[in-house]
Protein backbone atom coordinates (compact mmCIF):
# COMPACT_ATOMS: atom_id res chain seq x y z
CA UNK A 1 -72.76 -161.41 60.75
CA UNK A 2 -76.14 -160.70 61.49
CA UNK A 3 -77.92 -162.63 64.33
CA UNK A 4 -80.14 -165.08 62.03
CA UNK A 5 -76.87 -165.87 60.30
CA UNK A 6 -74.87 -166.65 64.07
CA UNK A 7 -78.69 -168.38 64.98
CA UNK A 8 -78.24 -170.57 62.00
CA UNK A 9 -74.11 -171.16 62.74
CA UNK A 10 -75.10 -172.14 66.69
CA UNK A 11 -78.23 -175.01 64.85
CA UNK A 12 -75.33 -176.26 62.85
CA UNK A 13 -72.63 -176.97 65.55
CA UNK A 14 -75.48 -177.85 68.13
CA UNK A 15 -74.72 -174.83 70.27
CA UNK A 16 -76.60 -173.14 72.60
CA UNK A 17 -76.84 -169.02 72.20
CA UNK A 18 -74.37 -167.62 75.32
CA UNK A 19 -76.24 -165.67 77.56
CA UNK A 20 -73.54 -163.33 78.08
CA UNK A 21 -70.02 -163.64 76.18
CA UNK A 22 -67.80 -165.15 78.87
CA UNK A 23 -65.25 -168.09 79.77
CA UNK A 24 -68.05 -171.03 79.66
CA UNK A 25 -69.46 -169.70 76.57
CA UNK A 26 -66.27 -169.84 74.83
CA UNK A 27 -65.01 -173.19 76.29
CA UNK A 28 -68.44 -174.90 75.12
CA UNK A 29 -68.70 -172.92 71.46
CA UNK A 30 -64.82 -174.18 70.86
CA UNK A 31 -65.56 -177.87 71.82
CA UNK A 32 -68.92 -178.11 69.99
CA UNK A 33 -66.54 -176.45 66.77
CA UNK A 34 -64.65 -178.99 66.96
CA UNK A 35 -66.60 -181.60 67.23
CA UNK A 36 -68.62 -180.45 64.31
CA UNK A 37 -66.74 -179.17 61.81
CA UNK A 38 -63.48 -180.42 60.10
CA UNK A 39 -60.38 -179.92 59.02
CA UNK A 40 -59.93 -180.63 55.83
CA UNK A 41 -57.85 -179.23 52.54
CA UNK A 42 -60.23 -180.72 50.18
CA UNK A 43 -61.15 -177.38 47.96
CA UNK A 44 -57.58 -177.87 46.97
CA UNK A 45 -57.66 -180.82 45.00
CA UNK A 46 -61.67 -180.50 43.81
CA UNK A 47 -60.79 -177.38 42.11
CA UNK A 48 -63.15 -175.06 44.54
CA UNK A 49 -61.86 -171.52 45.04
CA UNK A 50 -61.32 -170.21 48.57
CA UNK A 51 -62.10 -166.70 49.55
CA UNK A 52 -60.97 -165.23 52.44
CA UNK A 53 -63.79 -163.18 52.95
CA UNK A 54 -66.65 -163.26 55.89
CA UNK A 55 -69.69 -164.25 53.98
CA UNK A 56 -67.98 -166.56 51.85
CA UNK A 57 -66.49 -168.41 55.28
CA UNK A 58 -69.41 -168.79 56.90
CA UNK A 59 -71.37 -169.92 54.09
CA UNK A 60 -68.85 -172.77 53.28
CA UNK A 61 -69.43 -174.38 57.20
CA UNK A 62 -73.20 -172.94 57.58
CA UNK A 63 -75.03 -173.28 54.12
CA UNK A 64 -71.98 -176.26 52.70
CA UNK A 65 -71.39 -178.14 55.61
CA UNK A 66 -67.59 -178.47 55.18
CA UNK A 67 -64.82 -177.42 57.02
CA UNK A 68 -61.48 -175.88 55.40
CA UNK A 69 -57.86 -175.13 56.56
CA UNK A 70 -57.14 -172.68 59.66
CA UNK A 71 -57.77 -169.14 57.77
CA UNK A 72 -61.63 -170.71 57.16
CA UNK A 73 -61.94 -172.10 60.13
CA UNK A 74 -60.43 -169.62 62.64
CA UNK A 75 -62.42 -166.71 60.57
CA UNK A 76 -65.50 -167.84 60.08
CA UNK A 77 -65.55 -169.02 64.14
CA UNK A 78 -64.21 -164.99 64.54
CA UNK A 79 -67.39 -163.35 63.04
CA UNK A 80 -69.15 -165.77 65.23
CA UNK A 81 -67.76 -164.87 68.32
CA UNK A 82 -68.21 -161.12 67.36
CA UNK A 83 -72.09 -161.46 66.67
CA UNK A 84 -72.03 -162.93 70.27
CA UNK A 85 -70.13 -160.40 71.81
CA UNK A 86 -66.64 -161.07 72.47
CA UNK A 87 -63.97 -158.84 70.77
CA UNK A 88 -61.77 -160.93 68.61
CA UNK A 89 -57.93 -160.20 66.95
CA UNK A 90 -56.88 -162.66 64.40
CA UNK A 91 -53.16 -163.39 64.72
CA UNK A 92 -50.83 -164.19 62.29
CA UNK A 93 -48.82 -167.99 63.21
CA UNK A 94 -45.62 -169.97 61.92
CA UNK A 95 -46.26 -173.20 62.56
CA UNK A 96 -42.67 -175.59 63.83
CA UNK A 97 -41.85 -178.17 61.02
CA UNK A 98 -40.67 -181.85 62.30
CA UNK A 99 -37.30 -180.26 62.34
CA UNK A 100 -37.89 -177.72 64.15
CA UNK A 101 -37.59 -174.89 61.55
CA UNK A 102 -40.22 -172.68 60.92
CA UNK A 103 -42.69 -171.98 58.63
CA UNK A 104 -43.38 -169.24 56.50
CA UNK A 105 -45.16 -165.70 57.78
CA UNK A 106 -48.77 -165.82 57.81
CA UNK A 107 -49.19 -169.73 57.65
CA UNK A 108 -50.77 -170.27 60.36
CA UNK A 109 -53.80 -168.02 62.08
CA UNK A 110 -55.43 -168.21 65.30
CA UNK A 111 -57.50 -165.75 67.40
CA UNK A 112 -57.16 -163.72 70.71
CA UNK A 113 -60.62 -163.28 71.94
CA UNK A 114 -61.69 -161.15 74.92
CA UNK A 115 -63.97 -162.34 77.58
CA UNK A 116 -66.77 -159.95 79.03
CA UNK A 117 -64.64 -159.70 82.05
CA UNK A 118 -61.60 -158.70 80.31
CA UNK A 119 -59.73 -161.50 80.10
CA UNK A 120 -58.23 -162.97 77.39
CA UNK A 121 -57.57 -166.38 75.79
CA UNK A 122 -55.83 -167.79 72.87
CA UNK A 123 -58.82 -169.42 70.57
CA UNK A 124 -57.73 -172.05 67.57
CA UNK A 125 -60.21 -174.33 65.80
CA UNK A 126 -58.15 -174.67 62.34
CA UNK A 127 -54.67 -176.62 63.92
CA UNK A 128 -56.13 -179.91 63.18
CA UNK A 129 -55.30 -182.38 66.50
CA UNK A 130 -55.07 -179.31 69.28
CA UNK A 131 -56.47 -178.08 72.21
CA UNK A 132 -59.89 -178.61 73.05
CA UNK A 133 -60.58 -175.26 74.84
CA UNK A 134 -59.32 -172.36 74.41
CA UNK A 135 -55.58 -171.37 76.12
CA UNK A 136 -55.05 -168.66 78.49
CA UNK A 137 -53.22 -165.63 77.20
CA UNK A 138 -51.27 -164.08 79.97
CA UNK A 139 -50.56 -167.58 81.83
CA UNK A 140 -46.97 -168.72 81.27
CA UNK A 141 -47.74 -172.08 83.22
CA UNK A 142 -48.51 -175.54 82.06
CA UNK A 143 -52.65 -175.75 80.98
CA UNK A 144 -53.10 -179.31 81.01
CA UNK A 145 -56.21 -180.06 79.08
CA UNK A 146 -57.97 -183.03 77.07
CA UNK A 147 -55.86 -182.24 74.36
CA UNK A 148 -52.60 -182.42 76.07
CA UNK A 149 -50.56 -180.00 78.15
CA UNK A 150 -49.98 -176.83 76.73
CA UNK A 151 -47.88 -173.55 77.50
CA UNK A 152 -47.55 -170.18 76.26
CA UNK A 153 -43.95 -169.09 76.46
CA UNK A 154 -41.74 -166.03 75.64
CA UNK A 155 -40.29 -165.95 72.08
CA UNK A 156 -37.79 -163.42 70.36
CA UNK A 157 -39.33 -160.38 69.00
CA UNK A 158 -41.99 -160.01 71.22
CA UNK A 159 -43.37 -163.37 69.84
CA UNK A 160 -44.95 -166.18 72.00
CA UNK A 161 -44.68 -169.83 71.28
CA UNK A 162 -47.25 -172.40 72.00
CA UNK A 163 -46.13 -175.95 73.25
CA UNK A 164 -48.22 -179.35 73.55
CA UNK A 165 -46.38 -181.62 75.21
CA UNK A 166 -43.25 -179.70 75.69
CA UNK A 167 -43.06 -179.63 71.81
CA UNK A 168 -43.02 -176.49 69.75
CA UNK A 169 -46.67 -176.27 67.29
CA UNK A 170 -46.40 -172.95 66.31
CA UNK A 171 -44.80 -168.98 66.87
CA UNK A 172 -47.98 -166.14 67.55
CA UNK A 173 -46.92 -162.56 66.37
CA UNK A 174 -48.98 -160.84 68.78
CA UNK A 175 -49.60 -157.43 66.24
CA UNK A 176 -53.46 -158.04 65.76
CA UNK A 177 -54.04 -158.34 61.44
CA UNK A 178 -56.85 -158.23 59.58
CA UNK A 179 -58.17 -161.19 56.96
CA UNK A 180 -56.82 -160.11 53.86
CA UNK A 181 -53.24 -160.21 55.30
CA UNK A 182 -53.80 -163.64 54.89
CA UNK A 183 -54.66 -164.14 51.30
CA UNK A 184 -50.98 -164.29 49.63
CA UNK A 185 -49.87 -167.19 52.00
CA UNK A 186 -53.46 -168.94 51.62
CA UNK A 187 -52.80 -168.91 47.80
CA UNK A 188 -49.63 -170.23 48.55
CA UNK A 189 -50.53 -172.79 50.83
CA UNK A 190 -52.96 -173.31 47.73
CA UNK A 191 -50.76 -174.16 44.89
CA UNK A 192 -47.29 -174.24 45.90
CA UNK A 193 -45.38 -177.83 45.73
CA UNK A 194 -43.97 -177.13 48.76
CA UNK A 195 -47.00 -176.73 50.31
CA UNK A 196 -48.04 -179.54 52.63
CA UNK A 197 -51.66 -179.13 51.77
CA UNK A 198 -50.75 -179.57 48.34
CA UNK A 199 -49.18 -183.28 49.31
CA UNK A 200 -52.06 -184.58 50.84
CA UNK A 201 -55.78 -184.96 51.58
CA UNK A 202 -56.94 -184.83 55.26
CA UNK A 203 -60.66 -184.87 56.79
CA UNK A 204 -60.28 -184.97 60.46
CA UNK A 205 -62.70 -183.86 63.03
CA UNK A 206 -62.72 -184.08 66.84
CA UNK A 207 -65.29 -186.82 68.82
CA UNK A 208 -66.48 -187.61 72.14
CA UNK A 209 -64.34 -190.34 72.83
CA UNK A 210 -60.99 -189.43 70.22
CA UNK A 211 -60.62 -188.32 66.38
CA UNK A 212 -61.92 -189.23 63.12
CA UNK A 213 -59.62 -188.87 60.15
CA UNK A 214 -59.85 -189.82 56.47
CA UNK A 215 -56.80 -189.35 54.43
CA UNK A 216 -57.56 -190.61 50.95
CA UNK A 217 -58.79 -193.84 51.29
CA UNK A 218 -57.87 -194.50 54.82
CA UNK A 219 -60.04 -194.33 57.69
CA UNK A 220 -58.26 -193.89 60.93
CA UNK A 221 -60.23 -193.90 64.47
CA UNK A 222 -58.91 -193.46 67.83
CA UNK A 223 -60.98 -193.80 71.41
CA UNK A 224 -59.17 -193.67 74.58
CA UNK A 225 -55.97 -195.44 73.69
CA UNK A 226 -57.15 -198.09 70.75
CA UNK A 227 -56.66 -196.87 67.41
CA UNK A 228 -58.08 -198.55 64.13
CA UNK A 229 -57.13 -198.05 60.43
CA UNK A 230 -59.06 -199.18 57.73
CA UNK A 231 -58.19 -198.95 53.95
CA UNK A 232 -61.89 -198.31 52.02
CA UNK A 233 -62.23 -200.27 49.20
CA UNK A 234 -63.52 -197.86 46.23
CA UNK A 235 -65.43 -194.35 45.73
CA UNK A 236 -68.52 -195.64 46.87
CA UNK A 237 -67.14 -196.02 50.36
CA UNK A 238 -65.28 -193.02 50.52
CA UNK A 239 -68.36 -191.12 49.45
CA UNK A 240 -70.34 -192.88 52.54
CA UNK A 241 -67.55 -192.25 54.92
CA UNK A 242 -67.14 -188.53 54.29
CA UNK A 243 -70.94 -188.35 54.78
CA UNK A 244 -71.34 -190.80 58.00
CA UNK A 245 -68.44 -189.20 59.41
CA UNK A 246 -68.31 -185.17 58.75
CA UNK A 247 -71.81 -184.84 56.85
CA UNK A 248 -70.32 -183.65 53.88
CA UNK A 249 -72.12 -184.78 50.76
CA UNK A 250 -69.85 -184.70 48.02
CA UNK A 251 -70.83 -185.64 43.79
CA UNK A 252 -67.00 -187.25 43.44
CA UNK A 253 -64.24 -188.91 45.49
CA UNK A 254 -61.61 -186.38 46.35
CA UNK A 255 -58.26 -187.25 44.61
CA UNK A 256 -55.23 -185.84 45.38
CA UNK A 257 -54.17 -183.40 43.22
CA UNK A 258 -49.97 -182.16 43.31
CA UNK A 259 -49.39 -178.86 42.58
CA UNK A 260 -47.52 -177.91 38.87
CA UNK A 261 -43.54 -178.81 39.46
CA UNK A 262 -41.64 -175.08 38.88
């Protein structure tokens, strides 16, 4: 990415440009990510390709204004982070189930990004509700943060699992990979039944005061501890909604689309 291209990422998620690529930096880019771009599956079920490619990612949240899954989100915020400076590794995740089992290799990615004094942090801005700043790597203790209390600890095979809350969210192989390692389980995640993403249709971004989330035609807000749900009556609302709440500007209502049975 060249540096009008990170210029033009920074204008869109109201960031200032770091002086120097360190801790603060990388705490306030992650939060204003957040807070500015979604998480949202909804190239799935319009029908829009995905390429997991650099220009491609960065154009979707620079030039689009939408958000995507964690492989969008988490590499398009890498090559921004590299045109500032900081030395980024994109890990491969399995993400825990409600049962505990795992998922499948490669369906989950999230970034280990160097600091200008050598330190190093776990980054993730595609997890949907998460933490707000980044983790740190090496620390085994509890990081108790807006988002909850998280921990890094030891898995088998070299692995490391994170926590929130005490509860399992997802296994990091720490062997560093490169973006098209990603593609076969992004096309899965893309059309298989037993994909999640596949099931349903999310929007959810990060705010001040709590989340915004639209899931079809419901409109979920929390602040503090209040939480309101609202059912939107038609297209026309969902249309307004998607724009007053994540400035995307779309021609249709999103509809959710199940995958082919077989």
């Amino acid at each position: 990415m060249d540096q009008e291209r990170a210029a033009a990422y920074l204008e869109h998620i109201g960031a200032e440009r770091p002086a120097r690529p360190d801790l603060d930096a990388l705490r306030a880019l992650h939060l204003a990510h957040l807070r500015t771009v979604p998480f949202e599956n909804l190239s799935i079920h319009r029908g829009e390709d995905i390429v997991l490619a650099p220009g491609p990612l960065v154009a979707k949240v620079v030039d689009r204004g939408r958000g995507g899954f964690c492989y969008e989100l988490n590499g398009a915020f890498a090559e921004l982070l590299r045109a500032l400076g900081y030395e980024v590794e994109l890990l491969t995740c399995r993400s825990f189930g409600d049962g505990g089992e795992l998922g499948p290799p490669f369906d989950h990615m999230a970034l280990r990004v160097r600091t200008e004094d050598g330190a190093v942090w776990l980054a993730d801005v595609g997890f949907g509700r998460h933490s707000h700043f980044p983790l740190s790597y090496g620390s085994r203790a509890e990081q108790p943060e807006p988002g909850g209390v998280f921990t890094l600890r030891e898995a088998p095979d070299g692995d490391l699992d994170v926590l929130r809350d005490d509860e399992p969210q997802y296994r990091v192989e720490q062997r560093p990979r490169g973006l098209g390692d990603f593609a076969a389980t992004c096309w899965w995640q893309r059309t298989s039944p037993l994909s999640h993403f596949r099931t349903s249709l999310v929007c959810s971004r990060l705010t001040a005061d709590g989340r915004v989330t639209l899931s079809g035609r419901t409109l979920v807000r929390t602040a503090g501890g209040s939480r309101q749900e609202r059912e939107l009556p038609g297209p026309a609302e969902v249309l307004a909604a998607y724009r007053e709440h994540f400035g995307i500007a779309l021609d249709r209502e999103p509809v959710l689309v199940a995958a082919p049975a077989g």
